[in-house]
PDB file of N, CA and C in Angstrom:
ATOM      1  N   UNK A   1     -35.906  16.987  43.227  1.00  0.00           N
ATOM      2  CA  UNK A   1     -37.199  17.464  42.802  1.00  0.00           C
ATOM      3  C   UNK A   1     -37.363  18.915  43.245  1.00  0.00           C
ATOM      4  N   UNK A   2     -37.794  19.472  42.098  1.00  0.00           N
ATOM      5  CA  UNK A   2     -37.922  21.253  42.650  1.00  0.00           C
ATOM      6  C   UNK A   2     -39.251  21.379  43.150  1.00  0.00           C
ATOM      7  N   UNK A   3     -39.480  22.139  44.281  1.00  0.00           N
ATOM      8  CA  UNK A   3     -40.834  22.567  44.409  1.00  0.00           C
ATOM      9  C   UNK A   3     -40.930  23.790  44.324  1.00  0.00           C
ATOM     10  N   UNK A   4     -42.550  23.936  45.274  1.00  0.00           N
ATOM     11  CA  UNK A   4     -43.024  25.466  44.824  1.00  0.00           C
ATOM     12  C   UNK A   4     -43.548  25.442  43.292  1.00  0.00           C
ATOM     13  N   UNK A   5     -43.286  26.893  43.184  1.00  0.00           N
ATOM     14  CA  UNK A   5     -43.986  27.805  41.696  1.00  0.00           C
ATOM     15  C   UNK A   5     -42.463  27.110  40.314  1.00  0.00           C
ATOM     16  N   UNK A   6     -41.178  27.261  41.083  1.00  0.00           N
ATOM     17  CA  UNK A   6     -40.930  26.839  39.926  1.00  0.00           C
ATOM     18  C   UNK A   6     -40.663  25.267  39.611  1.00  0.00           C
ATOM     19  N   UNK A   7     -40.992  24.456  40.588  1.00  0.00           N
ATOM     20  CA  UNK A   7     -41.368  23.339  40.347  1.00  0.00           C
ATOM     21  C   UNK A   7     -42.389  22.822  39.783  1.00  0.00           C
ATOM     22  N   UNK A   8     -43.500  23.875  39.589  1.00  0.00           N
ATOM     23  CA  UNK A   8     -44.791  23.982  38.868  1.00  0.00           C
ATOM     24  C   UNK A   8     -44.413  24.058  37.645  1.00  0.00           C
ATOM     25  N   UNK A   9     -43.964  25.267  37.184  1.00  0.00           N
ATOM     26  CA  UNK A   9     -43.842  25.741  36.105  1.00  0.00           C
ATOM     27  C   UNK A   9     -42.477  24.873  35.253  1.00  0.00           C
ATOM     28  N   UNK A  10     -41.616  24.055  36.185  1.00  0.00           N
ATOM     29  CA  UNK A  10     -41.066  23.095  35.189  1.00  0.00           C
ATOM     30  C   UNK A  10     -41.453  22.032  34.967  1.00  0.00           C
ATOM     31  N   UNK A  11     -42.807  21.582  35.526  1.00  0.00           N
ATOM     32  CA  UNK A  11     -43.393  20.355  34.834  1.00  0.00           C
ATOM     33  C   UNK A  11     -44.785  20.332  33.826  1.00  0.00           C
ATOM     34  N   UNK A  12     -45.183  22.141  33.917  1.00  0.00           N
ATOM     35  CA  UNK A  12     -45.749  22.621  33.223  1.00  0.00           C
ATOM     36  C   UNK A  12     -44.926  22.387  31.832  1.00  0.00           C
ATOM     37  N   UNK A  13     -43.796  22.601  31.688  1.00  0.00           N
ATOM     38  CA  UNK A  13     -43.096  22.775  30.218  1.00  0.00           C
ATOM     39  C   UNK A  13     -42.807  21.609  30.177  1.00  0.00           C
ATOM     40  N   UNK A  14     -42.202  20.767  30.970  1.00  0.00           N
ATOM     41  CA  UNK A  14     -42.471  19.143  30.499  1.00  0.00           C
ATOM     42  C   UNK A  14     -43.226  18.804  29.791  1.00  0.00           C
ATOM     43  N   UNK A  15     -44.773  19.022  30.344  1.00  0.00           N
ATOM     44  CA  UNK A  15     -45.626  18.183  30.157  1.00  0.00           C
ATOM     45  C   UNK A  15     -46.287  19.322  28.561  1.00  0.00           C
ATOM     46  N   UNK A  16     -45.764  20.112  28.237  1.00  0.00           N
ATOM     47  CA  UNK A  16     -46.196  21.506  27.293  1.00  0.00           C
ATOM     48  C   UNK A  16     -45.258  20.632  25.960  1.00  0.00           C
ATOM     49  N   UNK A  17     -44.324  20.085  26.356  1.00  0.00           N
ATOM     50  CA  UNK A  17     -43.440  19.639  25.584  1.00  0.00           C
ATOM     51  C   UNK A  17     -43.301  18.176  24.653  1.00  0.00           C
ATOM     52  N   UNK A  18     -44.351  17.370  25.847  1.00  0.00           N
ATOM     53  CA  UNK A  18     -44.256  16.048  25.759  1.00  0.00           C
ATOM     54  C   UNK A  18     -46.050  15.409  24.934  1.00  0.00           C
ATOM     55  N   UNK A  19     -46.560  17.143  25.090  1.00  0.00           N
ATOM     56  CA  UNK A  19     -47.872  17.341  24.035  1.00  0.00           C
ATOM     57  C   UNK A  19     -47.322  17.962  22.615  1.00  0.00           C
ATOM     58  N   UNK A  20     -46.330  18.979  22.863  1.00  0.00           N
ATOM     59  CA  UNK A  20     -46.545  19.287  21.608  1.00  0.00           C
ATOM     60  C   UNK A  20     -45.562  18.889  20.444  1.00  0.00           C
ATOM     61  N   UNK A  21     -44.624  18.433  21.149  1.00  0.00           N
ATOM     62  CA  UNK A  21     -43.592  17.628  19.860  1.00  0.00           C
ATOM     63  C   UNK A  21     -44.459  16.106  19.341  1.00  0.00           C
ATOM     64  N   UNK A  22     -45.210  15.137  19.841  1.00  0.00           N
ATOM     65  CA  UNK A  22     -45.775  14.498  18.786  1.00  0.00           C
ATOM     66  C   UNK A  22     -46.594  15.161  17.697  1.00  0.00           C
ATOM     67  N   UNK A  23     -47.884  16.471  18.410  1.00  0.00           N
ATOM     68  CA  UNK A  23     -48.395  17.150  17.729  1.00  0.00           C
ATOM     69  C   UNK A  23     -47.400  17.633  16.542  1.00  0.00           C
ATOM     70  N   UNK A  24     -46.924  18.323  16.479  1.00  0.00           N
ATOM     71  CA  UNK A  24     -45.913  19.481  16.194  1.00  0.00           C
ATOM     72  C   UNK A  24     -45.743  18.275  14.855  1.00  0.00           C
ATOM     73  N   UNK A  25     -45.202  17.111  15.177  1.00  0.00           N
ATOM     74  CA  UNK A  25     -44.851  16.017  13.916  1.00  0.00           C
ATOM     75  C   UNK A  25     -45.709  15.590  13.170  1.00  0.00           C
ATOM     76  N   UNK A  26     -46.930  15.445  13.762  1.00  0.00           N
ATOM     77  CA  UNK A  26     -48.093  15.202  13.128  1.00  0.00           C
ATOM     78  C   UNK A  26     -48.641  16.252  11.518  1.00  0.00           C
ATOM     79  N   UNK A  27     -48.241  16.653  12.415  1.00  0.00           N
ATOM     80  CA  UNK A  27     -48.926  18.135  11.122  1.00  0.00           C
ATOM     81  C   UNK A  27     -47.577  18.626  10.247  1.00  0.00           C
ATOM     82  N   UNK A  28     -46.787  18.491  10.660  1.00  0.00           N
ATOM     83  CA  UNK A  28     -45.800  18.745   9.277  1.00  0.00           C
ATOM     84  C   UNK A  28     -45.381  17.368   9.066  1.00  0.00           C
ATOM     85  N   UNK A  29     -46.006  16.119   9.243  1.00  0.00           N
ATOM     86  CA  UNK A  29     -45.465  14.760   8.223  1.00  0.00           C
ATOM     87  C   UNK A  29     -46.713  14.637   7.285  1.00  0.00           C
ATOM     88  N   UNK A  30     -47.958  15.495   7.805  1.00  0.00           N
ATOM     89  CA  UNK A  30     -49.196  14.540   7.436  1.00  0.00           C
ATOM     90  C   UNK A  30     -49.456  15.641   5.938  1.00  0.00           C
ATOM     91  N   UNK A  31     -48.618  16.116   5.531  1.00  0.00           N
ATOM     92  CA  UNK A  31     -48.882  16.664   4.257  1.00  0.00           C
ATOM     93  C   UNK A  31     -48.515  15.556   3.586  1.00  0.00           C
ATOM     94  N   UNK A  32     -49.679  15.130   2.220  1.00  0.00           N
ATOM     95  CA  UNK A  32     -48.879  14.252   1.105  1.00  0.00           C
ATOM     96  C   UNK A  32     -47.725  14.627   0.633  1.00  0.00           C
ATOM     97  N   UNK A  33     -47.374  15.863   0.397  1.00  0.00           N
ATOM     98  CA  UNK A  33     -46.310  15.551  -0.576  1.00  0.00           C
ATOM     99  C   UNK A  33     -45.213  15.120   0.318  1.00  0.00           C
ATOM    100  N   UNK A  34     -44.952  15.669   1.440  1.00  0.00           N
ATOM    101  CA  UNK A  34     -43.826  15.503   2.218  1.00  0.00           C
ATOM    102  C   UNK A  34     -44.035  13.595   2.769  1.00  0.00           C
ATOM    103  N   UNK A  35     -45.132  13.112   2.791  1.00  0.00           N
ATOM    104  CA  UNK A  35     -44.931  11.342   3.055  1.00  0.00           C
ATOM    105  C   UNK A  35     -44.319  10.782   1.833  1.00  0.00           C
ATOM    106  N   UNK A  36     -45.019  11.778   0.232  1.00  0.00           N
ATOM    107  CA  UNK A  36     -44.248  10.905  -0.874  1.00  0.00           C
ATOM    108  C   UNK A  36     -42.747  11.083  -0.727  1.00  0.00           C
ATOM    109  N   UNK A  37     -42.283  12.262  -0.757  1.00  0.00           N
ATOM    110  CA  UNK A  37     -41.017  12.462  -0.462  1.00  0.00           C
ATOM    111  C   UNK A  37     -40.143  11.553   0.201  1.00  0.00           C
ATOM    112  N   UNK A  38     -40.717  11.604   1.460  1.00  0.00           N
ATOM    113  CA  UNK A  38     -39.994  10.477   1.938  1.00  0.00           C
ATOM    114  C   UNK A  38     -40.237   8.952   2.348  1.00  0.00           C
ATOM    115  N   UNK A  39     -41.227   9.221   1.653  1.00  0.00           N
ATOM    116  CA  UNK A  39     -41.140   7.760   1.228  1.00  0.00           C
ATOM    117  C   UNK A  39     -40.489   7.265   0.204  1.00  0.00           C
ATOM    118  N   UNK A  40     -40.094   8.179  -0.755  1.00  0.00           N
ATOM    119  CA  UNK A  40     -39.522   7.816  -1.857  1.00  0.00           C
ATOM    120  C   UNK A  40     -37.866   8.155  -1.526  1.00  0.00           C
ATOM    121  N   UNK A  41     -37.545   9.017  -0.672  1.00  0.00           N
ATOM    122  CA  UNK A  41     -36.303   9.096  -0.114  1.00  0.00           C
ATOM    123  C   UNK A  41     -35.356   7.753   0.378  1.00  0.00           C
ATOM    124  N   UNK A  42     -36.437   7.338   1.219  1.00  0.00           N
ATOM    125  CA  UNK A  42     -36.459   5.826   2.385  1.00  0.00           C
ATOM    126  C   UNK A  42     -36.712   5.108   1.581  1.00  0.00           C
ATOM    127  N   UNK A  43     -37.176   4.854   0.439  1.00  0.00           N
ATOM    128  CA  UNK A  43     -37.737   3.589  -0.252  1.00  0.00           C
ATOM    129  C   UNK A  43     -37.852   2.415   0.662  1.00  0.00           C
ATOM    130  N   UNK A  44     -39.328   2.626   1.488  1.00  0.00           N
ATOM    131  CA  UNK A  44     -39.631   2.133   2.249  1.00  0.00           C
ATOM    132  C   UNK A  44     -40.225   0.618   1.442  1.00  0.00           C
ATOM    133  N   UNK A  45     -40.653   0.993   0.223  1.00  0.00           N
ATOM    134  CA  UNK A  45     -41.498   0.003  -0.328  1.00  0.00           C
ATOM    135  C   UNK A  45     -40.803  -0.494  -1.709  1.00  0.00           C
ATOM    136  N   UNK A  46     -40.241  -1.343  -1.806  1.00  0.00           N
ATOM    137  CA  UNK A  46     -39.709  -2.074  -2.872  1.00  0.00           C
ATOM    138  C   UNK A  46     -40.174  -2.890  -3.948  1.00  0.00           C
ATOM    139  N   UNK A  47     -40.699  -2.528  -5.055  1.00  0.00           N
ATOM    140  CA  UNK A  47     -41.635  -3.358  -5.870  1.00  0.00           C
ATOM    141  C   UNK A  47     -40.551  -3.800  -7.000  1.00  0.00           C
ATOM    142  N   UNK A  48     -40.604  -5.159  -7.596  1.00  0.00           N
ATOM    143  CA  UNK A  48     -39.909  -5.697  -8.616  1.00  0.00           C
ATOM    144  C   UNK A  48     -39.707  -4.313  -9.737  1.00  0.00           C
ATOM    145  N   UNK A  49     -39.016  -4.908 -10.780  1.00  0.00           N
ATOM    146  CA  UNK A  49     -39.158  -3.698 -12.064  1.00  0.00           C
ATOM    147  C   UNK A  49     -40.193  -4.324 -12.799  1.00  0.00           C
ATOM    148  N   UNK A  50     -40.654  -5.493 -12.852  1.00  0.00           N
ATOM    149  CA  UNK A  50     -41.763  -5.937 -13.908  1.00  0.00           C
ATOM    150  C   UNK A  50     -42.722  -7.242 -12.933  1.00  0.00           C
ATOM    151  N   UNK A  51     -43.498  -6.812 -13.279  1.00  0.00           N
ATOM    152  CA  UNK A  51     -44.636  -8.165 -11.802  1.00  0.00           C
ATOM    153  C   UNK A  51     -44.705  -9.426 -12.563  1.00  0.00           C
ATOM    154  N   UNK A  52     -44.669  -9.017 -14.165  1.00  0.00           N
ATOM    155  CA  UNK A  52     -44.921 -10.530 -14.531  1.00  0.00           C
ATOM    156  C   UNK A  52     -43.941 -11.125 -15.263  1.00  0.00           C
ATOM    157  N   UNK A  53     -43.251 -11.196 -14.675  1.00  0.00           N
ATOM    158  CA  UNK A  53     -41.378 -11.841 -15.439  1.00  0.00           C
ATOM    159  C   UNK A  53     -41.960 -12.991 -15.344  1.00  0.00           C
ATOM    160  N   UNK A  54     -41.114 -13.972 -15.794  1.00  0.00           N
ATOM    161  CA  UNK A  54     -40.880 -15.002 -16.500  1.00  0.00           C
ATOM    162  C   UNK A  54     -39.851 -15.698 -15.536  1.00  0.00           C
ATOM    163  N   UNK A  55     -40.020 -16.719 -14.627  1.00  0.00           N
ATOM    164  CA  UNK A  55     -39.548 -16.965 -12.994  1.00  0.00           C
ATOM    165  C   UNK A  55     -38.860 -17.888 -13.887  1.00  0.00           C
ATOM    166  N   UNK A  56     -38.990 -18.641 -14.711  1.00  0.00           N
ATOM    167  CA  UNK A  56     -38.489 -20.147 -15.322  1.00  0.00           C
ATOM    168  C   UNK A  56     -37.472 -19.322 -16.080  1.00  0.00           C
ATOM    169  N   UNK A  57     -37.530 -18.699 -16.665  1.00  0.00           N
ATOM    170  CA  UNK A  57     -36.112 -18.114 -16.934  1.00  0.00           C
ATOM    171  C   UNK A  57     -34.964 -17.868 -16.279  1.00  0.00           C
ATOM    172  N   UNK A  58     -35.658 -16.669 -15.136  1.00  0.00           N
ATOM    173  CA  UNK A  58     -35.010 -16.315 -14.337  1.00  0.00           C
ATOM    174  C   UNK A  58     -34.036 -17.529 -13.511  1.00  0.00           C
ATOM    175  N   UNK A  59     -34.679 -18.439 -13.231  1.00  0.00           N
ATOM    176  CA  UNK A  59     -34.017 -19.471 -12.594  1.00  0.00           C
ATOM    177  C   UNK A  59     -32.949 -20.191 -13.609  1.00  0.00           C
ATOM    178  N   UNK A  60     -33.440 -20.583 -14.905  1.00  0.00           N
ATOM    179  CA  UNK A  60     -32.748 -21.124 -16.046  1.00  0.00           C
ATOM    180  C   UNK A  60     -31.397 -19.938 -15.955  1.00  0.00           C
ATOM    181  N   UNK A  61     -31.486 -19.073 -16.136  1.00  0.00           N
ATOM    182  CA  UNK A  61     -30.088 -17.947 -15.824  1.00  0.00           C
ATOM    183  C   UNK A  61     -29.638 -18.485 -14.439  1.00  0.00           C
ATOM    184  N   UNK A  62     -30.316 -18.350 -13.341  1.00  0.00           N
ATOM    185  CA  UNK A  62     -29.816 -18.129 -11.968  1.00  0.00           C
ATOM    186  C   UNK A  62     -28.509 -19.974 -12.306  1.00  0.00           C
ATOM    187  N   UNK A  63     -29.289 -20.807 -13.014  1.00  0.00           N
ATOM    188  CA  UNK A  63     -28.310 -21.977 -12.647  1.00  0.00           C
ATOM    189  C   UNK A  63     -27.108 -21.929 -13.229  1.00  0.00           C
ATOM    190  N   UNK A  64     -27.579 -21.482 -14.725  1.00  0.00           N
ATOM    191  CA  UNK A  64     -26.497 -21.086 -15.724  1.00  0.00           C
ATOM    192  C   UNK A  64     -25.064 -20.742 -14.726  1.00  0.00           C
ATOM    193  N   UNK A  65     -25.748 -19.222 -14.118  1.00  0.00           N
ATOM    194  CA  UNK A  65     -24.413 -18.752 -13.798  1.00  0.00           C
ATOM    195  C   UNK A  65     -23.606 -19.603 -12.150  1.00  0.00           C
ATOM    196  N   UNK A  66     -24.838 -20.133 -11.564  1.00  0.00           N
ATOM    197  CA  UNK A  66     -24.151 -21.169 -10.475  1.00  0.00           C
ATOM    198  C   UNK A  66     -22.767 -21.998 -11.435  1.00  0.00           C
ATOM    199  N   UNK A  67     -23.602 -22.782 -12.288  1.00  0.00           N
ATOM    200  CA  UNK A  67     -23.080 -23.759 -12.810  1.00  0.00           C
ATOM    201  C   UNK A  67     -21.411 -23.472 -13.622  1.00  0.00           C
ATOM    202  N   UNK A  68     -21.487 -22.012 -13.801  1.00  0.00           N
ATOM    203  CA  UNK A  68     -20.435 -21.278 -14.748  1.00  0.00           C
ATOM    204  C   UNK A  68     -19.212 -21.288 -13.183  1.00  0.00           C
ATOM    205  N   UNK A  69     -20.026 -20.719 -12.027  1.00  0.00           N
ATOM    206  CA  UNK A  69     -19.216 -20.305 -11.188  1.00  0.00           C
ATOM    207  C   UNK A  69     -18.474 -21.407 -10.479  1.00  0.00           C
ATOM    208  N   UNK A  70     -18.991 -22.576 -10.743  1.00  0.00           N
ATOM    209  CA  UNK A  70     -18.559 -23.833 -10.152  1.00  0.00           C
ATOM    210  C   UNK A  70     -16.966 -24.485 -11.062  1.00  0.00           C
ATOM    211  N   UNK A  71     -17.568 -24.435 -12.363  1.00  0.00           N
ATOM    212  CA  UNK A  71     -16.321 -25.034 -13.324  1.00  0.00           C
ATOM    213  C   UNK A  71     -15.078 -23.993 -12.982  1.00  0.00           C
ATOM    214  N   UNK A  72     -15.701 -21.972 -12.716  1.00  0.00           N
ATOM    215  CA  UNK A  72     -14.394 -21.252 -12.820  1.00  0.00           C
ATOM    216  C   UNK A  72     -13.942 -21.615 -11.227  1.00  0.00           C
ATOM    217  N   UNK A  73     -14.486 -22.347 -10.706  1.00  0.00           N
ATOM    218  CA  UNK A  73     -14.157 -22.409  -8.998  1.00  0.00           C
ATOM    219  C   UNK A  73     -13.075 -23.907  -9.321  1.00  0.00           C
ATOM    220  N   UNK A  74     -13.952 -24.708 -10.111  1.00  0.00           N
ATOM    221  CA  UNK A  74     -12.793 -26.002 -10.022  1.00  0.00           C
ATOM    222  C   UNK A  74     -11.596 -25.760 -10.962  1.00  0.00           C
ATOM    223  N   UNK A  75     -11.710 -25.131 -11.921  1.00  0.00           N
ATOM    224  CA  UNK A  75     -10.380 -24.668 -12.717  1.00  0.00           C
ATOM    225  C   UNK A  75      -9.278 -23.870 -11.431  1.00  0.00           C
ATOM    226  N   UNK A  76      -9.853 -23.091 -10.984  1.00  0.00           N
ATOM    227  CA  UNK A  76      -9.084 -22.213 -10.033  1.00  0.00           C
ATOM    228  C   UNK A  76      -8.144 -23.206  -8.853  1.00  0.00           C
ATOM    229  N   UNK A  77      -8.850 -24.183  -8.571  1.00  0.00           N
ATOM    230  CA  UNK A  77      -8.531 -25.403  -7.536  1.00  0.00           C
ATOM    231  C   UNK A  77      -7.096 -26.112  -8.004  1.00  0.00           C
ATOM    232  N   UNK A  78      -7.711 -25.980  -9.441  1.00  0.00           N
ATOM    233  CA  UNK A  78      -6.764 -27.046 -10.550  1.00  0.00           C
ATOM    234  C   UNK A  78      -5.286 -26.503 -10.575  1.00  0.00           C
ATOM    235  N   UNK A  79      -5.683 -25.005 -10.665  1.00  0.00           N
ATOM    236  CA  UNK A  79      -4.622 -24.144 -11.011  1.00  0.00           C
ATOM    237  C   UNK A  79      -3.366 -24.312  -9.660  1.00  0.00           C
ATOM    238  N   UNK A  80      -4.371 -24.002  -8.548  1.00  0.00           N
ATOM    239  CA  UNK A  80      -3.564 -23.845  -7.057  1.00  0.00           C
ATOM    240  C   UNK A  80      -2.722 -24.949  -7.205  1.00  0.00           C
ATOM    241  N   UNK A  81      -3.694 -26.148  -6.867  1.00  0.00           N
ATOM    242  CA  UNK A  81      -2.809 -27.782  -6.900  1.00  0.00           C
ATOM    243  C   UNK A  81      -1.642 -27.657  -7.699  1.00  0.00           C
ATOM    244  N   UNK A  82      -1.894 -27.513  -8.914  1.00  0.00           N
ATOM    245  CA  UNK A  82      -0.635 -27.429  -9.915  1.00  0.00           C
ATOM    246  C   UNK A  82       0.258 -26.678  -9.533  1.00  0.00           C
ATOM    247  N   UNK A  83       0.144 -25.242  -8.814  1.00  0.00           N
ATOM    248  CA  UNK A  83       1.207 -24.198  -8.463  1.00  0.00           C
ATOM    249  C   UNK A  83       1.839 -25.259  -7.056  1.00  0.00           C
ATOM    250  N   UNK A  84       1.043 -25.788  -6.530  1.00  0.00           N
ATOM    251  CA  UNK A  84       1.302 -26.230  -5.289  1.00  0.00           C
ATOM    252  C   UNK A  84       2.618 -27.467  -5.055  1.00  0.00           C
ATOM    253  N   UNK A  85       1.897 -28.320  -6.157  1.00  0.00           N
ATOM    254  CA  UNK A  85       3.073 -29.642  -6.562  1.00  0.00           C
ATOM    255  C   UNK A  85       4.486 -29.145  -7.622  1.00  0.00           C
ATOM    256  N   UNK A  86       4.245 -27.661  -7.708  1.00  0.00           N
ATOM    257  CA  UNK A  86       5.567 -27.209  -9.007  1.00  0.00           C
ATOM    258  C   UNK A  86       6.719 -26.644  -7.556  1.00  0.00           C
ATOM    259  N   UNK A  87       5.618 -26.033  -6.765  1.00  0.00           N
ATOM    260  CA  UNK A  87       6.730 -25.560  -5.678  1.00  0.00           C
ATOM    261  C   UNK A  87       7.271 -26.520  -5.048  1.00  0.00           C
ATOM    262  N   UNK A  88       6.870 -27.654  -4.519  1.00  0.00           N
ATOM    263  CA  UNK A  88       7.144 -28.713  -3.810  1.00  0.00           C
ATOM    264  C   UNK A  88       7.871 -29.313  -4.314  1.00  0.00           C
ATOM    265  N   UNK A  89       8.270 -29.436  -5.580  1.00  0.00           N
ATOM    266  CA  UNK A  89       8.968 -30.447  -6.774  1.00  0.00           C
ATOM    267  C   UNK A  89      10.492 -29.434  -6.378  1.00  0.00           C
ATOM    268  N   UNK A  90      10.260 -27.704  -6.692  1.00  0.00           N
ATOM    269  CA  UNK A  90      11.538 -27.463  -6.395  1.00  0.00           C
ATOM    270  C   UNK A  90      11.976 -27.226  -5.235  1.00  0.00           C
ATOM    271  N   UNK A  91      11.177 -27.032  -4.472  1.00  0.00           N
ATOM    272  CA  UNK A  91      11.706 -27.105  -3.218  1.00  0.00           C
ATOM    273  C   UNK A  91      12.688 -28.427  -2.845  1.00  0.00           C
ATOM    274  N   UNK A  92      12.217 -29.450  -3.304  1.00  0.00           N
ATOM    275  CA  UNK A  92      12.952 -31.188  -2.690  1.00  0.00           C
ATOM    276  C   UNK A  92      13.543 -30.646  -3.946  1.00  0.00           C
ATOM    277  N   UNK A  93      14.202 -29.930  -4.890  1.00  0.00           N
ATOM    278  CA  UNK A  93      15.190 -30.217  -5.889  1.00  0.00           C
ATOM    279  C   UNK A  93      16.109 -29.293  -5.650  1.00  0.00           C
ATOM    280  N   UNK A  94      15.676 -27.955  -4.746  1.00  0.00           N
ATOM    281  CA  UNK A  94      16.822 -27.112  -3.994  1.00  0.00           C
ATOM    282  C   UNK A  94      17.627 -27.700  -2.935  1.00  0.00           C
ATOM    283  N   UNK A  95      16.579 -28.757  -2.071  1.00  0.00           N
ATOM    284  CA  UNK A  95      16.741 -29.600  -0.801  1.00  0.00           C
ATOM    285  C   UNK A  95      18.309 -30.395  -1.369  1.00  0.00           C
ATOM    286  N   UNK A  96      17.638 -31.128  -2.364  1.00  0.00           N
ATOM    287  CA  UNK A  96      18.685 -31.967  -2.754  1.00  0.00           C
ATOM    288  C   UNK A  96      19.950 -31.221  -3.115  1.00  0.00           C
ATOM    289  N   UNK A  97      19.717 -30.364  -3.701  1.00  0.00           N
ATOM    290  CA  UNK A  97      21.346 -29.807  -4.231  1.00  0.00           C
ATOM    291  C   UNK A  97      21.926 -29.515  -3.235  1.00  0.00           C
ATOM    292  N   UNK A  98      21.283 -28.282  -2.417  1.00  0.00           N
ATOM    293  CA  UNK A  98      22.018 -28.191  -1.145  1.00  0.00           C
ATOM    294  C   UNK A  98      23.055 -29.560  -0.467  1.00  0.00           C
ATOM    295  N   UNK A  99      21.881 -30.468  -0.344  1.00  0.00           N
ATOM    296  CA  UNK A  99      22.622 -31.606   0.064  1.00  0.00           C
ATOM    297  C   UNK A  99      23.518 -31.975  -0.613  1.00  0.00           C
ATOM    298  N   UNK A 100      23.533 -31.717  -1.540  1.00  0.00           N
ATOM    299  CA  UNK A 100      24.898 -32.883  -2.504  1.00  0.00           C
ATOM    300  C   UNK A 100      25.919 -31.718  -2.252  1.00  0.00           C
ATOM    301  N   UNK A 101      25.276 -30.409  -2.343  1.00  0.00           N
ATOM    302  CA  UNK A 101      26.657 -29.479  -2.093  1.00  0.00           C
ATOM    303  C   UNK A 101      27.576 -29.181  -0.858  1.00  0.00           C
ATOM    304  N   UNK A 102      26.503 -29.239  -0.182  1.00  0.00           N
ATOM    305  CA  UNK A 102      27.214 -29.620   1.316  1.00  0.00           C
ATOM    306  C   UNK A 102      27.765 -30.384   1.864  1.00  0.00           C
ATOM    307  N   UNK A 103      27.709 -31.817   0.910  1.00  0.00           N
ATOM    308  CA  UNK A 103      28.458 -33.189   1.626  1.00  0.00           C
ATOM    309  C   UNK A 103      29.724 -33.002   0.538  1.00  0.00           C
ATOM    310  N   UNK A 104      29.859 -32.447  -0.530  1.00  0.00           N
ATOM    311  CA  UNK A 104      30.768 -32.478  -1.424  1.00  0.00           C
ATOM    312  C   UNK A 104      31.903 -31.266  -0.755  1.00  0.00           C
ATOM    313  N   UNK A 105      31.229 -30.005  -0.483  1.00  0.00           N
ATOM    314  CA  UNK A 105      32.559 -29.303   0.076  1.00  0.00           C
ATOM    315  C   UNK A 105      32.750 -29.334   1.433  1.00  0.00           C
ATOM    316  N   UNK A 106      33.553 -30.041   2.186  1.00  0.00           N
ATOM    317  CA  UNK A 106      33.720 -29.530   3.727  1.00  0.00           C
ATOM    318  C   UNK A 106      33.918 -28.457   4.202  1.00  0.00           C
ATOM    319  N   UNK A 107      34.615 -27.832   3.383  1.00  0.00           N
ATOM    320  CA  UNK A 107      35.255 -26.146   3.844  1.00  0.00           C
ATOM    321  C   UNK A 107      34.603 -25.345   3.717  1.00  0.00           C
ATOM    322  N   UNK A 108      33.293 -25.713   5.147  1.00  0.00           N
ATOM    323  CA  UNK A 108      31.865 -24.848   4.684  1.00  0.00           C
ATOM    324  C   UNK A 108      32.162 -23.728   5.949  1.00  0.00           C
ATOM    325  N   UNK A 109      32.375 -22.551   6.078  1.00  0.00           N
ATOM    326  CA  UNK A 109      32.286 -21.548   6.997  1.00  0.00           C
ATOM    327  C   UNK A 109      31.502 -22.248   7.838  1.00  0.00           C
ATOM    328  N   UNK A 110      31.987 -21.979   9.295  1.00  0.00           N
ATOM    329  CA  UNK A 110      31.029 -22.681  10.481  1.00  0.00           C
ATOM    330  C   UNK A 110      30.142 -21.253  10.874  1.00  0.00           C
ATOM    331  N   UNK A 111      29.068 -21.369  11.267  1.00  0.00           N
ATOM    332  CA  UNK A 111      27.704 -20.241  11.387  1.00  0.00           C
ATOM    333  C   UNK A 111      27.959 -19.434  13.024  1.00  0.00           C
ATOM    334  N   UNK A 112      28.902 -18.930  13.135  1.00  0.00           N
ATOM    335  CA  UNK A 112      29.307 -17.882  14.629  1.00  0.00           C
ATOM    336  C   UNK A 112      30.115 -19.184  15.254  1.00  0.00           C
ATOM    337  N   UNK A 113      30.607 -19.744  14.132  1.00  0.00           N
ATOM    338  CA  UNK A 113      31.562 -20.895  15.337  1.00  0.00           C
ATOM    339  C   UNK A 113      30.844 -21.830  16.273  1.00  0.00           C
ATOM    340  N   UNK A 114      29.573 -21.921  16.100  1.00  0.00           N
ATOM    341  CA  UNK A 114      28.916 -23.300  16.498  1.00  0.00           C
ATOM    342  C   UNK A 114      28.809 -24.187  15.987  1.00  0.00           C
ATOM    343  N   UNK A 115      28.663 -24.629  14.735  1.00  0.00           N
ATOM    344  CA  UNK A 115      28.226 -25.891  13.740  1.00  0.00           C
ATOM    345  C   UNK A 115      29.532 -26.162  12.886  1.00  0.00           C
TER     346      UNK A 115
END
């Protein structure tokens, strides 16, 4: 803590400071045009595009497209499964050959001479 005169005089500007910056905001926000401004900057306030729509529609669409997004969701399911059981089919049909090829030739290179 400073004392004396210039311990005075720095809580003089504190307190010079801590008056005049709310002031100071006051008077250059409180012009209209500058609140429309930014208010319209901030779009603080959000109003529909039309007040009296037609909600039963709106919803009649809103299910529509649930209902659209559901069939392209179970087609998509359909699709996977199917990719899923085509890989699996060749996989046990690579499995198998391997096997038949491996019991058919013995004169299989051993892997660094372990196997």
């Amino acid at each position: 803590m400073v004392l004396g005169k210039q311990g005075m005089r720095l809580e003089a500007w504190k307190f010079a400071v801590y008056l005049i910056v709310p002031i100071g905001a006051s008077i250059a926000f409180n012009n209209p045009l500058v609140q429309k401004v930014c208010a319209d900057y901030f779009q603080f306030l959000k109003y529909p595009a039309n007040p009296n729509t037609n909600l039963k529609e709106e919803f009649e669409e809103l299910l529509k497209k649930r209902e659209l997004e559901r069939e392209q969701r179970k087609q998509y399911t359909d699709q996977v499964r199917k990719l899923q059981e085509s890989a699996q089919k060749s996989r046990k049909g690579r499995e198998s050959q391997e096997l038949s090829s491996s019991s058919s030739s013995t004169s299989r290179k051993k892997w660094f001479g372990l196997f």
